[in-house]
Structures are given as structure tokens and as C-alpha cells.
N, C-alpha and C. Protein backbone atom coordinates (compact mmCIF):
# COMPACT_ATOMS: atom_id res chain seq x y z
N UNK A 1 12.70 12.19 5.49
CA UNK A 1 13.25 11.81 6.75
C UNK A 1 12.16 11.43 7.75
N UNK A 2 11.37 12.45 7.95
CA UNK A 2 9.95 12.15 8.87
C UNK A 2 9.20 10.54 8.45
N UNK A 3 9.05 10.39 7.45
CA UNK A 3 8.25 9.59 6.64
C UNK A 3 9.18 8.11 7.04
N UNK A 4 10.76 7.99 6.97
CA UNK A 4 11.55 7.07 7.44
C UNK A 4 11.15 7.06 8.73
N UNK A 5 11.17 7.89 9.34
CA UNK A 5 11.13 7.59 10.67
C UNK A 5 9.43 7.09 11.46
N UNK A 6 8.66 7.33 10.60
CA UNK A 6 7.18 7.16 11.07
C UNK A 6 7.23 5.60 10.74
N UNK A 7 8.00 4.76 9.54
CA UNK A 7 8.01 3.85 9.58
C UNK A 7 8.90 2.73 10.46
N UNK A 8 9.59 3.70 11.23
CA UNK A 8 10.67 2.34 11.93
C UNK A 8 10.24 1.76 13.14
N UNK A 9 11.03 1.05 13.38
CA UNK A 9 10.67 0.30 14.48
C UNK A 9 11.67 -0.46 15.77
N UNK A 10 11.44 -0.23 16.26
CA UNK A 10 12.26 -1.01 17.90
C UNK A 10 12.13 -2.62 18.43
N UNK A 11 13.11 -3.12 17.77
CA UNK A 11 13.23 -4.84 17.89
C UNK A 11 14.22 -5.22 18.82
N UNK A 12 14.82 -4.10 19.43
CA UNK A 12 15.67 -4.30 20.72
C UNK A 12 15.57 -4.00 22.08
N UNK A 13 16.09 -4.53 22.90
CA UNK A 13 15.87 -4.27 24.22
C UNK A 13 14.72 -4.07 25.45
N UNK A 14 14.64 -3.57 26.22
CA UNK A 14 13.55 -3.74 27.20
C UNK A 14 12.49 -2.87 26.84
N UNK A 15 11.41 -3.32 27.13
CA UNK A 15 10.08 -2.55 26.98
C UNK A 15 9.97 -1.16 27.39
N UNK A 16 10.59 -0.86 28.53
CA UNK A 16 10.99 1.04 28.98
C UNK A 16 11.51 1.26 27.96
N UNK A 17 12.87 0.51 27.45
CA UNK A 17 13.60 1.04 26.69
C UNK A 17 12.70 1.61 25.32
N UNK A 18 12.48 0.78 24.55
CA UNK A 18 11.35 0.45 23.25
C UNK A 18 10.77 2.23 23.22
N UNK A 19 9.87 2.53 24.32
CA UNK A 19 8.78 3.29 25.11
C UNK A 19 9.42 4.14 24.68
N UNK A 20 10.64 4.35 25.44
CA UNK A 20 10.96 5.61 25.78
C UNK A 20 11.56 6.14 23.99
N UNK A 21 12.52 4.78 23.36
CA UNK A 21 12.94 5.70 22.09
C UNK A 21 11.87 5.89 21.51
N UNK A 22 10.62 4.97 21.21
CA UNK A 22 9.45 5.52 20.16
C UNK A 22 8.99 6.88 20.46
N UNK A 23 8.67 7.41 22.36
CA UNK A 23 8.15 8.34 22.08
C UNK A 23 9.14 9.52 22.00
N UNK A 24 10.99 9.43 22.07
CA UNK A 24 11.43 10.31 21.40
C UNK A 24 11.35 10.54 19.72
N UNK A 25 11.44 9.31 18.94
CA UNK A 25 11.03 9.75 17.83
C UNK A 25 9.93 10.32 17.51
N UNK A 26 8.83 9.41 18.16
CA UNK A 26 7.53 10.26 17.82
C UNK A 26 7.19 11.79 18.11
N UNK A 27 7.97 12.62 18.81
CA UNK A 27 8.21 13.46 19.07
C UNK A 27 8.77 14.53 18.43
N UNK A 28 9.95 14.19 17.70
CA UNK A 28 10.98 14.13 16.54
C UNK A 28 9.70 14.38 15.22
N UNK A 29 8.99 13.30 14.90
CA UNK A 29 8.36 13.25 14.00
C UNK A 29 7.14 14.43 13.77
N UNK A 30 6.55 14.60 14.92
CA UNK A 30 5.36 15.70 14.84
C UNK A 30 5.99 17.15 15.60
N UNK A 31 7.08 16.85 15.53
CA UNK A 31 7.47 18.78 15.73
C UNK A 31 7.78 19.52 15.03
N UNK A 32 6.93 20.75 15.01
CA UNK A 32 6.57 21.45 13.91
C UNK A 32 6.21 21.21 12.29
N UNK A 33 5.10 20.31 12.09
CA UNK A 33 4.86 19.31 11.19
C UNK A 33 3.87 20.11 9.99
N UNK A 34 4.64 20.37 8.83
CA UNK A 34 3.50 20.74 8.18
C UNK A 34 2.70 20.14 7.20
N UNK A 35 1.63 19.37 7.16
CA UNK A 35 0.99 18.54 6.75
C UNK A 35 0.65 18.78 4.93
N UNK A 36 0.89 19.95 4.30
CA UNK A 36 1.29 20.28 2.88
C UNK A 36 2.21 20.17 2.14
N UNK A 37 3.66 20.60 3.26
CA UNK A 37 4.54 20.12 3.03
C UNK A 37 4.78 18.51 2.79
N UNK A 38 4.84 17.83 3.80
CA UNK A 38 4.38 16.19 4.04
C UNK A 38 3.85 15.78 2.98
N UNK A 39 2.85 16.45 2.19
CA UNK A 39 1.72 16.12 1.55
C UNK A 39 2.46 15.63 -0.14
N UNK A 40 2.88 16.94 -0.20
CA UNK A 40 4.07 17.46 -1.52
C UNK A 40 5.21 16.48 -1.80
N UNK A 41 5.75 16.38 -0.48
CA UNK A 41 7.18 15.88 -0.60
C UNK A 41 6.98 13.83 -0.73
N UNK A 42 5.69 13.33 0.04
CA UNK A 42 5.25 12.45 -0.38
C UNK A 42 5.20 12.07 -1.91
N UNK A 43 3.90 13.25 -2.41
CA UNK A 43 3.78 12.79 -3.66
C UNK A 43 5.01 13.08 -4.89
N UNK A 44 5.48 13.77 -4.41
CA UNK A 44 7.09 14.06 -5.45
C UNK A 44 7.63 12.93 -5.16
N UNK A 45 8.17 11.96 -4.21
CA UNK A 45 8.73 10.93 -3.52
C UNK A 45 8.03 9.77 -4.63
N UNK A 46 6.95 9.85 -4.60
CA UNK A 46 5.81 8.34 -5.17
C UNK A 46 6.17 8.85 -6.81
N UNK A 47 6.01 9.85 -7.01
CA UNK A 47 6.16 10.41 -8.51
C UNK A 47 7.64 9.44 -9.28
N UNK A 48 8.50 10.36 -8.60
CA UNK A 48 9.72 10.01 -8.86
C UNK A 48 10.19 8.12 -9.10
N UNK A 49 9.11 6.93 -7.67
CA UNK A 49 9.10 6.21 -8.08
C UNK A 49 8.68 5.45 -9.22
N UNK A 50 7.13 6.04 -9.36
CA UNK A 50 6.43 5.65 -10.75
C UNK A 50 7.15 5.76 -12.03
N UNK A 51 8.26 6.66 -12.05
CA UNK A 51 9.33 6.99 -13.62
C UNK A 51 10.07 6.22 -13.13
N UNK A 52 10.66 5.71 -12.02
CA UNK A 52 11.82 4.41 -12.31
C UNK A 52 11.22 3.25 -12.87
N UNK A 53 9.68 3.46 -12.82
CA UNK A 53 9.19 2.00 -13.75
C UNK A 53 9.95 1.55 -15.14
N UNK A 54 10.74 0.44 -15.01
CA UNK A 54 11.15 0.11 -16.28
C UNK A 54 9.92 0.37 -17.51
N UNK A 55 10.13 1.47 -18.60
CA UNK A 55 9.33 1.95 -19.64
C UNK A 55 9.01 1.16 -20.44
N UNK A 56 10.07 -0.17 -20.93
CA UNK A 56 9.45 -1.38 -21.94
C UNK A 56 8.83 -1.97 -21.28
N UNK A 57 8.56 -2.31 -19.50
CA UNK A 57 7.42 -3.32 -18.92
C UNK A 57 6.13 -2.16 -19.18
N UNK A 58 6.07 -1.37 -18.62
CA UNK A 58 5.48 -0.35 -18.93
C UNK A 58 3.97 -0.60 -20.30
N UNK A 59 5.05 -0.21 -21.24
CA UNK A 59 4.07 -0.15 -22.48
C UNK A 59 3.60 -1.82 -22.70
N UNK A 60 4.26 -2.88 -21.58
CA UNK A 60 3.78 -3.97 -22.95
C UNK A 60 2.85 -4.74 -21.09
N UNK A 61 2.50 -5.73 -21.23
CA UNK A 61 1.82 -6.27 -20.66
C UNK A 61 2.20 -6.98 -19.02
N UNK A 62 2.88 -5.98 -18.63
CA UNK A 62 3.32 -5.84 -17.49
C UNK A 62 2.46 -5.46 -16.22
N UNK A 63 2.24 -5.95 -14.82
CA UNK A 63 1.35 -5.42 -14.08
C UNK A 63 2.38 -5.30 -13.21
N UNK A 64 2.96 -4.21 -12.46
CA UNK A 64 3.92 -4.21 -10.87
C UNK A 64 2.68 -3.83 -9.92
N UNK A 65 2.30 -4.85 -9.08
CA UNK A 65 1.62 -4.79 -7.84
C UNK A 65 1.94 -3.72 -7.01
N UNK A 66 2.83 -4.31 -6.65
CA UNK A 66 3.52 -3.01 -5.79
C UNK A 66 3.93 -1.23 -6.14
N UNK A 67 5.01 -1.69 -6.94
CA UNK A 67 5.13 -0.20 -7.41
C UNK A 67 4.64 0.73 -8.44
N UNK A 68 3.51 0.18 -9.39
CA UNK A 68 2.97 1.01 -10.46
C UNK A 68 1.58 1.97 -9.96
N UNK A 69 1.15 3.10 -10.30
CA UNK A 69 0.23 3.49 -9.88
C UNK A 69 -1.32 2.92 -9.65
N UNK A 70 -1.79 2.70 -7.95
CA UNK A 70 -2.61 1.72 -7.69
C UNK A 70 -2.48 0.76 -7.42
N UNK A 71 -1.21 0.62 -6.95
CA UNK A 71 -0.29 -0.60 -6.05
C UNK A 71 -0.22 -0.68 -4.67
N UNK A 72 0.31 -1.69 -3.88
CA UNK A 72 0.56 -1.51 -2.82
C UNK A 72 1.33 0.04 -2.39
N UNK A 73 2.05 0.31 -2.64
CA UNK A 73 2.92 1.34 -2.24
C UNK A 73 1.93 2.63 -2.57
N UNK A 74 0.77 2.96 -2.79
CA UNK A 74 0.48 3.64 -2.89
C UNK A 74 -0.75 3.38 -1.82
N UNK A 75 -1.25 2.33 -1.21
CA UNK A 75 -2.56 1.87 0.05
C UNK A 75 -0.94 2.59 0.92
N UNK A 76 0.01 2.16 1.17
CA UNK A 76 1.10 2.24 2.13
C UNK A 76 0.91 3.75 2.28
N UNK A 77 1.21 4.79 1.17
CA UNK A 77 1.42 5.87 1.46
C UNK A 77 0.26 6.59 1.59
N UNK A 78 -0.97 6.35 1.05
CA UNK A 78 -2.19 6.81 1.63
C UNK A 78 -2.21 6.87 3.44
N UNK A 79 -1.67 5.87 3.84
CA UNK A 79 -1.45 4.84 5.76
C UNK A 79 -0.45 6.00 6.39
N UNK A 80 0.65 6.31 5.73
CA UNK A 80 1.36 6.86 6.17
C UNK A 80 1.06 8.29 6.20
N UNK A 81 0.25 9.19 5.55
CA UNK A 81 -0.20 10.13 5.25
C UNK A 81 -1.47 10.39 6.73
N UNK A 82 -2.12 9.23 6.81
CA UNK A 82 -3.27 9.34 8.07
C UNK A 82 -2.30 9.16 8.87
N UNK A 83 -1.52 8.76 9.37
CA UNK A 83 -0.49 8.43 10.10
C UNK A 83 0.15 10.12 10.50
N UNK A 84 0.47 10.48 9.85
CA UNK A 84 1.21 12.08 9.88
C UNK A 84 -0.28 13.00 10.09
N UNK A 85 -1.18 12.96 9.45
CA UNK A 85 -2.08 13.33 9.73
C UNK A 85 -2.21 13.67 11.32
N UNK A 86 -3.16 12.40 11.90
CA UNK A 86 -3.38 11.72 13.11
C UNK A 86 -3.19 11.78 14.24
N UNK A 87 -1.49 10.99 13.66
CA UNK A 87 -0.84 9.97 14.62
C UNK A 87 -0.40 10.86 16.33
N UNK A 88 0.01 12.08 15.85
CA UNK A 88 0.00 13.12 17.05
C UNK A 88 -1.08 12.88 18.07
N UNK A 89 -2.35 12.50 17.62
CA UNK A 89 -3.50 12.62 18.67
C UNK A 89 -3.96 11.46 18.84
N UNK A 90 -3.82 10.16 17.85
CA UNK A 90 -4.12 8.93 18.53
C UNK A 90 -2.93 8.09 17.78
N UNK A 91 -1.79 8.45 18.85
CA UNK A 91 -0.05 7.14 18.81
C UNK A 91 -0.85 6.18 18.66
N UNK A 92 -1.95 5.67 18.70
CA UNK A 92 -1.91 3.86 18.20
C UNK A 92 -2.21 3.80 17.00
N UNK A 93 -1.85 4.96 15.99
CA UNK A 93 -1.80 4.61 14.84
C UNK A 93 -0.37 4.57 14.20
N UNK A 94 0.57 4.85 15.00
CA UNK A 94 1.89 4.97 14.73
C UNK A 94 2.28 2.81 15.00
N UNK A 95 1.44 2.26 14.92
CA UNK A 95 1.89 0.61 14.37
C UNK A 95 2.18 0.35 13.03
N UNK A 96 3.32 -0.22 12.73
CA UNK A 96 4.19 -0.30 11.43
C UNK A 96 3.19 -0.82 10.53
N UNK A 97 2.31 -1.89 11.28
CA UNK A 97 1.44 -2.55 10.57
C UNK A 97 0.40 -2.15 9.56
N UNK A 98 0.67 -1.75 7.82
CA UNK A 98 -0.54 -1.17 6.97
C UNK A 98 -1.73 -1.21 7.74
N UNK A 99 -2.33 -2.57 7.45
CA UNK A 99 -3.58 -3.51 7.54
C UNK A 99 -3.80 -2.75 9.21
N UNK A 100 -3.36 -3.46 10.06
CA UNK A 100 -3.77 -2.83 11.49
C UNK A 100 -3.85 -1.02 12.11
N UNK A 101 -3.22 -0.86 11.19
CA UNK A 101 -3.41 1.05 11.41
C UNK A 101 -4.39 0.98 10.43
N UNK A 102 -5.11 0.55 9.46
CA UNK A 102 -6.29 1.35 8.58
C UNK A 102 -7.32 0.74 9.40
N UNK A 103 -7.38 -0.58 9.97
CA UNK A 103 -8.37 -1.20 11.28
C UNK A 103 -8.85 0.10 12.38
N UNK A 104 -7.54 0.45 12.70
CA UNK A 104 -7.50 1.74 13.61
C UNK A 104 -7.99 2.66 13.06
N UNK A 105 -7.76 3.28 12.09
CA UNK A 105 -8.44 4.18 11.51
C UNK A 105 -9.94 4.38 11.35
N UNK A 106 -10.60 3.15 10.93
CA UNK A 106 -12.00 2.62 11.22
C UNK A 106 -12.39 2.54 12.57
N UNK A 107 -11.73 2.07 13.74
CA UNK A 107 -12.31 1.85 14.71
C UNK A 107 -12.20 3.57 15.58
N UNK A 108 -11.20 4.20 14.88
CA UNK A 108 -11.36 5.47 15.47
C UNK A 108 -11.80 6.47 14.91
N UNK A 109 -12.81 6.61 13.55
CA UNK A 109 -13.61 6.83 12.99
C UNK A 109 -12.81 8.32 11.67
N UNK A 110 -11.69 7.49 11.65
CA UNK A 110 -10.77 8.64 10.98
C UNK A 110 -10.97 8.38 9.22
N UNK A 111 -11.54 7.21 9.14
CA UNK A 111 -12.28 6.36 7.82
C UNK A 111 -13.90 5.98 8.70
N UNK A 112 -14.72 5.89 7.87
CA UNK A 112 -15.76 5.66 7.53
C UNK A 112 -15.83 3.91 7.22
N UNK A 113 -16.99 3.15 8.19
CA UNK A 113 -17.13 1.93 7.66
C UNK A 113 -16.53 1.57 6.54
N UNK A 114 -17.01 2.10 5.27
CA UNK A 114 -16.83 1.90 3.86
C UNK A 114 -15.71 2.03 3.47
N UNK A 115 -14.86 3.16 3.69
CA UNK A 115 -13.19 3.16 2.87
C UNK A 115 -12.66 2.44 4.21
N UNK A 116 -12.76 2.16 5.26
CA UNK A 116 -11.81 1.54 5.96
C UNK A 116 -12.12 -0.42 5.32
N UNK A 117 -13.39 -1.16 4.86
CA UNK A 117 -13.57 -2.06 4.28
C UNK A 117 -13.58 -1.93 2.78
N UNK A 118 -13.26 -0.74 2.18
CA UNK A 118 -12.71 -0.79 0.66
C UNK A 118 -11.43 -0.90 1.10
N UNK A 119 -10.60 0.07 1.74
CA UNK A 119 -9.15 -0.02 2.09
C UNK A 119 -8.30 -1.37 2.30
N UNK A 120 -9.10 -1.74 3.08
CA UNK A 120 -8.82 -3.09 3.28
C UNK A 120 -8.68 -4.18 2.18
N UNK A 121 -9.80 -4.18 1.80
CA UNK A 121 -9.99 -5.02 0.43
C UNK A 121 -8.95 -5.08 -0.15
N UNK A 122 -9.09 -3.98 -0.67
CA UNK A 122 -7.67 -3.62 -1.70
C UNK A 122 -6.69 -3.85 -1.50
N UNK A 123 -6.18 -4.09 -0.23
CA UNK A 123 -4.62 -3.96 -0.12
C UNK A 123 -4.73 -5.24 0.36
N UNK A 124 -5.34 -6.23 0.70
CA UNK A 124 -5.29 -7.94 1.23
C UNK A 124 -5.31 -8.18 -0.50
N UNK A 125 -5.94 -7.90 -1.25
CA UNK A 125 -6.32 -8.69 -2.11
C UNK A 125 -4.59 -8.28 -3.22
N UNK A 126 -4.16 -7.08 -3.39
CA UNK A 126 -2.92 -6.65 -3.97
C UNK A 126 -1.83 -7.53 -3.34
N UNK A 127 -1.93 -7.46 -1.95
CA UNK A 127 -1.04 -8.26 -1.11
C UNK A 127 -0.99 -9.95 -1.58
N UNK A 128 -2.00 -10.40 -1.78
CA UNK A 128 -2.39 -11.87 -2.22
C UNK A 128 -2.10 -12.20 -3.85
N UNK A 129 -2.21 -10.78 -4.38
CA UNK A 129 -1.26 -10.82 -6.24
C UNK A 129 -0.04 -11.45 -5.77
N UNK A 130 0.34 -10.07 -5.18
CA UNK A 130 2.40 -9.89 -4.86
C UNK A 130 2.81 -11.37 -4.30
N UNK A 131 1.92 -12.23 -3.30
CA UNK A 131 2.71 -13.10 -2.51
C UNK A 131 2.49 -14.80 -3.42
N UNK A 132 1.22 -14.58 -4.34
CA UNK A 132 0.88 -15.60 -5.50
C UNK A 132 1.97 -15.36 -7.12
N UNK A 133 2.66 -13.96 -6.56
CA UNK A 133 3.24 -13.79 -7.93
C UNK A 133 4.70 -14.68 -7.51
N UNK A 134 4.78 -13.91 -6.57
CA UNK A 134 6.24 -15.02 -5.72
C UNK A 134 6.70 -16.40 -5.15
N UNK A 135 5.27 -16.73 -5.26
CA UNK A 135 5.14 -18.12 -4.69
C UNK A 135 5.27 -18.96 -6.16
N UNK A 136 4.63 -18.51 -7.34
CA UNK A 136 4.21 -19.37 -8.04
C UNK A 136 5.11 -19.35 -9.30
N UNK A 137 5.44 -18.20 -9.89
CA UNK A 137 5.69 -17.73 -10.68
C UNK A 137 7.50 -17.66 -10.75
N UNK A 138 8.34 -17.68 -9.65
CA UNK A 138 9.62 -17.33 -8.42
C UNK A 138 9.94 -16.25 -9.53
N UNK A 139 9.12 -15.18 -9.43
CA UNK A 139 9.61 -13.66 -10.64
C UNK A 139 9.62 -12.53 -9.28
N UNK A 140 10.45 -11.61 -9.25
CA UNK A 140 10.26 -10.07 -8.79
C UNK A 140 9.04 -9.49 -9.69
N UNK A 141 8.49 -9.27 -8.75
CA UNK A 141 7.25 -8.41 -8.48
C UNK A 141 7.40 -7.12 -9.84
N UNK A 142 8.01 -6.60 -10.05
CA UNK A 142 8.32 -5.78 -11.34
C UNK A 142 8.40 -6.69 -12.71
N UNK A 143 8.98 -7.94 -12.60
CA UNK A 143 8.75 -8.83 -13.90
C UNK A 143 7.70 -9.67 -14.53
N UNK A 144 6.47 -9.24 -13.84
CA UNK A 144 5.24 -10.23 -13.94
C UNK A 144 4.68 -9.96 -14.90
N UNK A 145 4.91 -10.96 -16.00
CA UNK A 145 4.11 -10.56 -17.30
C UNK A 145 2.74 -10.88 -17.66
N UNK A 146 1.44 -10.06 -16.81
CA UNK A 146 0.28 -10.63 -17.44
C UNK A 146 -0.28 -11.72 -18.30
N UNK A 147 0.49 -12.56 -18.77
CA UNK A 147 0.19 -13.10 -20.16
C UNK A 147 -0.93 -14.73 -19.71
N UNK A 148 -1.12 -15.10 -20.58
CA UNK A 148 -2.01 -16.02 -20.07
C UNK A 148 -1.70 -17.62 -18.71
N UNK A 149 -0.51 -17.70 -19.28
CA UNK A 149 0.20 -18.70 -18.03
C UNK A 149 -0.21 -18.30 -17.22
N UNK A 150 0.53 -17.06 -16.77
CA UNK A 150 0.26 -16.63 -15.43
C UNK A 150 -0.55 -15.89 -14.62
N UNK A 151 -1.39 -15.63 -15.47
CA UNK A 151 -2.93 -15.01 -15.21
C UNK A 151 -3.41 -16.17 -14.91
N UNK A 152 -3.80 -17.16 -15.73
CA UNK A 152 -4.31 -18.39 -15.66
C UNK A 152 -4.03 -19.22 -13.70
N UNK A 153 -2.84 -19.17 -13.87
CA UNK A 153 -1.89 -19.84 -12.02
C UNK A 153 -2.30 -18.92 -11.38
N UNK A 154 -2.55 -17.55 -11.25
CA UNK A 154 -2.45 -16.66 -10.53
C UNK A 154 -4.25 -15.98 -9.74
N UNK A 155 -4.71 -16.54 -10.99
CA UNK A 155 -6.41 -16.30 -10.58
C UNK A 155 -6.81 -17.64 -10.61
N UNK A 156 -6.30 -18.80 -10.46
CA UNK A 156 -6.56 -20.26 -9.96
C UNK A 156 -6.34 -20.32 -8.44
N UNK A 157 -4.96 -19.37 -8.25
CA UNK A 157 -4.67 -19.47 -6.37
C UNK A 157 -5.69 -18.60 -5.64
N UNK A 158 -5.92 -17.15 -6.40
CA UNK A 158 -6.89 -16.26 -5.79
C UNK A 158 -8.55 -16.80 -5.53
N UNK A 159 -8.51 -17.75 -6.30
CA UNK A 159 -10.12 -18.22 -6.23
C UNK A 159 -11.01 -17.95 -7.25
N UNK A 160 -10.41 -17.80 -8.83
CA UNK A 160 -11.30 -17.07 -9.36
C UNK A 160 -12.20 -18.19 -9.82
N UNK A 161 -11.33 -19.74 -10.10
CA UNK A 161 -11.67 -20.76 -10.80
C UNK A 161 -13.48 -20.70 -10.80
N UNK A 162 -13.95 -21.51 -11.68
CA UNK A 162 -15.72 -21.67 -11.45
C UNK A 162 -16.19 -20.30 -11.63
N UNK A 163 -15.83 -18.82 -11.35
CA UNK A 163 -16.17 -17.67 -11.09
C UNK A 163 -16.68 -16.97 -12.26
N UNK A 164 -16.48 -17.59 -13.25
CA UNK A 164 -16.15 -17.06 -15.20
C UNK A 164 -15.65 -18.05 -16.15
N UNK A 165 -16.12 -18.19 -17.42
CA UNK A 165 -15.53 -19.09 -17.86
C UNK A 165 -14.19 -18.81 -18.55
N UNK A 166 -14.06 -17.40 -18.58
CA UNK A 166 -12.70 -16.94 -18.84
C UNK A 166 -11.70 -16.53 -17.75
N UNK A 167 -11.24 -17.19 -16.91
CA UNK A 167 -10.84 -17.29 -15.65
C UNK A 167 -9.58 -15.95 -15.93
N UNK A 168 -8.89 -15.97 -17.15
CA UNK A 168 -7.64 -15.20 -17.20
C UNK A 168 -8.60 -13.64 -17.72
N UNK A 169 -9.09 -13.48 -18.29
CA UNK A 169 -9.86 -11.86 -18.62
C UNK A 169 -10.43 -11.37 -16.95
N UNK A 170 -11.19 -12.50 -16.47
CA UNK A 170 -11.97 -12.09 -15.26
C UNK A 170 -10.77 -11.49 -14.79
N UNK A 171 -9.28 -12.21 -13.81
CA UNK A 171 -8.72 -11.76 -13.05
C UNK A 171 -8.04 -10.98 -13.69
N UNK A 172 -7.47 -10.78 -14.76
CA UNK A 172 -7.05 -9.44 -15.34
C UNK A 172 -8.11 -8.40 -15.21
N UNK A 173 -9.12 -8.04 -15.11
CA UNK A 173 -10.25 -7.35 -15.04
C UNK A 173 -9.90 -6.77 -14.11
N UNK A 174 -10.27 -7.64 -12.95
CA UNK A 174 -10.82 -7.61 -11.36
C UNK A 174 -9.54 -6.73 -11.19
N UNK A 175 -7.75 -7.08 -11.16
CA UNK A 175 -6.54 -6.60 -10.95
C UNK A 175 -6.49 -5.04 -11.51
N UNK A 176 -7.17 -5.29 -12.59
CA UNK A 176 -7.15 -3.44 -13.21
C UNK A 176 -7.82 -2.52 -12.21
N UNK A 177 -9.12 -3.81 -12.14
CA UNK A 177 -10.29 -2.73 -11.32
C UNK A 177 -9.69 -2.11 -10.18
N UNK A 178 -9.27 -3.42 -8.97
CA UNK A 178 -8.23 -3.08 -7.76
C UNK A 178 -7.48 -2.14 -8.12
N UNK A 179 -6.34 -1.96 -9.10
CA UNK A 179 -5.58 -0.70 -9.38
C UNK A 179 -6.11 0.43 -9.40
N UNK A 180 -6.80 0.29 -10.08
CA UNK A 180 -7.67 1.89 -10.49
C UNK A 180 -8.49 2.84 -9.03
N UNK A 181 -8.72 1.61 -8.53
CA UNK A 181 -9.66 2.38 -7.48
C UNK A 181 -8.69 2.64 -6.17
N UNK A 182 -7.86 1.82 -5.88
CA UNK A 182 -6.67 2.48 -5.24
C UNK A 182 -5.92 3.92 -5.80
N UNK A 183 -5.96 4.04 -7.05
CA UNK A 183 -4.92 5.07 -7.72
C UNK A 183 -5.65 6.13 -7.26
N UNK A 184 -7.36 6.15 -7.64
CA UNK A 184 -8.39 7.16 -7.51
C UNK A 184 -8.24 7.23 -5.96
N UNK A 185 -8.35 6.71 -5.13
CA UNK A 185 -8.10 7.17 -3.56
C UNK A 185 -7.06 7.57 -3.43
N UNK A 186 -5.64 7.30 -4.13
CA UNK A 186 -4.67 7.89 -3.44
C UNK A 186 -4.73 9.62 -4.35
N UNK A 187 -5.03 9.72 -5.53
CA UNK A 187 -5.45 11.07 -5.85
C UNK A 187 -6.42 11.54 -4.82
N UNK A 188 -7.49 11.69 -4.13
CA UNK A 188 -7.77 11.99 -3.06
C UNK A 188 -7.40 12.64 -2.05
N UNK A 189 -6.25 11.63 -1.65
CA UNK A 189 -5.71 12.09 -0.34
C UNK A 189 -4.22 12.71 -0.92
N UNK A 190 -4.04 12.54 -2.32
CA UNK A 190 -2.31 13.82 -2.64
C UNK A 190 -3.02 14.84 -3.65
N UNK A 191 -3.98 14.49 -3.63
CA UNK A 191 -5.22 15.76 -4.91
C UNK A 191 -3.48 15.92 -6.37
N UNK A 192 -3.60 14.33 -6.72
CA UNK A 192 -2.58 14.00 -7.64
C UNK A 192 -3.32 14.67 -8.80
């Protein structure tokens, strides 16, 4: 419920208005907050998604950007986690925006130069899979079959071209690598 509500947002009415419901929710959100709990109920939450992974994409040559472990949804819930963390003592991290709350996070020294520009990385560059998988491919993000077609289209839009002469191993590479090192940060911050 907390976690819904840290993500919503106010697209109606006057600016008092806006003000005044965010900082009743926000209010709502950090009262009596226990950050283990939060912690738990997160990673049971992400768990539970990772087993709705369809099991035959799974075993065969399937990559889900988004929802497989080391996906977007897992930079998201790392965000949301500093967010609950935080957000009590500096509200300008309570912006819906991933990308612009981990900025914040860096500029308010809650990340370190380095994971706030690994953080980043990672999730522009996952973000640029998901929106090249949709643009090019017209597949849901869960149906993207690694295979050479679309490795091939897919690390041609990213820039890999000239980069390797095996343009489809490189960006299959590089995509694992991105996964992995997201997965390893979000173990980190849920000590998965």
C-alpha cells in the first residue's frame, strides 16, 4: 500500500490543491514506517514477480528487460526503497521520476558519484532495450526472443554497429552484463 502510494501522483487541479494532497499522503506514507518491514515486503513483492516469469521464455533464449532479475523493475525498486528510506527528510525525492530522484540522490549525496553514474547508466541504457524492443520489433517486452534478427536490429539502434565485428554476441554480452550488475545492486540494497 505505502509503496502504491509513494508512487502516485496529482494531475488535477490547483497547485494548493496538488500541495496540500501530496503532503497528506506523504504523511500517510512515513507514519510509523518500518524500513525492514518495507524492506521484506518489497522483496517478497519482486520475488513473487520474478515466478510469474513465463518458465518456457525462461529456460530458452528469452531476455524480459523489465521484469526478469536485473531489469528495470528492479533500478525502480532499488528508487523506491531510497525513496522510503529518505524521502521523510529530503520530499524532493518523493518525484515519480526514476532517473530524476537517483540525480537527487547524487546531488544529495545519498549515492556516491559512482553508483549514482552506474545507476544511471543502467537504467537509460535498459530503458533504450525496452523502447528499441517496442519500436522495432512491435513485441511485449516479455516476448523478446534474443535470437539473432533481433539482437542484430536491436544493437544496430543502440550503437553497437563498427563497435565488434560480432555486433549480435557484443550486445548480447553488454545486456547480460547490464543485468547482472543491476541484480548485484539490487541484492545490496534487499541483502536478496
Amino acid at each position: 500500500e505505502k509503496q502504491t502510494l509513494l508512487r502516485s501522483r496529482f494531475v488535477f487541479g490547483k497547485k494548493e490543491m496538488k500541495r496540500s494532497l501530496a503532503n497528506s499522503v506523504n504523511k500517510s506514507i512515513f507514519k510509523d514506517i518500518d524500513l525492514n518491514e518495507i524492506q521484506i515486503k518489497m522483496s517478497e513483492m519482486r520475488e513473487k514477480m520474478v515466478l510469474s516469469i513465463d518458465t518456457k521464455k525462461r529456460d530458452r533464449n528469452y531476455i524480459d528487460v523489465k521484469h526478469e532479475r536485473g531489469g528495470i523493475i528492479d533500478v525502480e525498486f532499488i528508487v523506491q526503497f531510497l525513496k522510503f528510506k529518505y524521502g521523510s527528510t529530503y520530499p524532493e525525492l518523493l518525484n515519480p521520476n526514476t532517473q530524476v530522484t537517483i540525480r537527487k540522490c547524487g546531488k544529495l549525496k545519498i549515492l556516491d558519484k559512482d553508483e549514482t553514474r552506474i545507476l544511471i547508466h543502467l537504467y537509460i541504457f535498459l530503458r533504450r532495450v525496452e523502447n528499441g524492443i517496442k519500436l522495432f520489433t512491435n513485441l511485449n517486452i516479455s516476448d523478446f526472443e534474443c535470437n539473432e534478427r533481433n539482437c542484430y536490429m536491436l544493437g544496430t539502434y543502440l550503437g553497437f554497429i563498427g563497435k565488434e565485428k560480432n555486433i549480435i554476441a557484443f550486445f548480447h554480452s553488454h545486456l547480460r552484463n547490464v543485468i547482472d550488475r543491476v541484480n548485484c545492486l539490487y541484492k545490496e540494497y534487499f541483502n536478496a
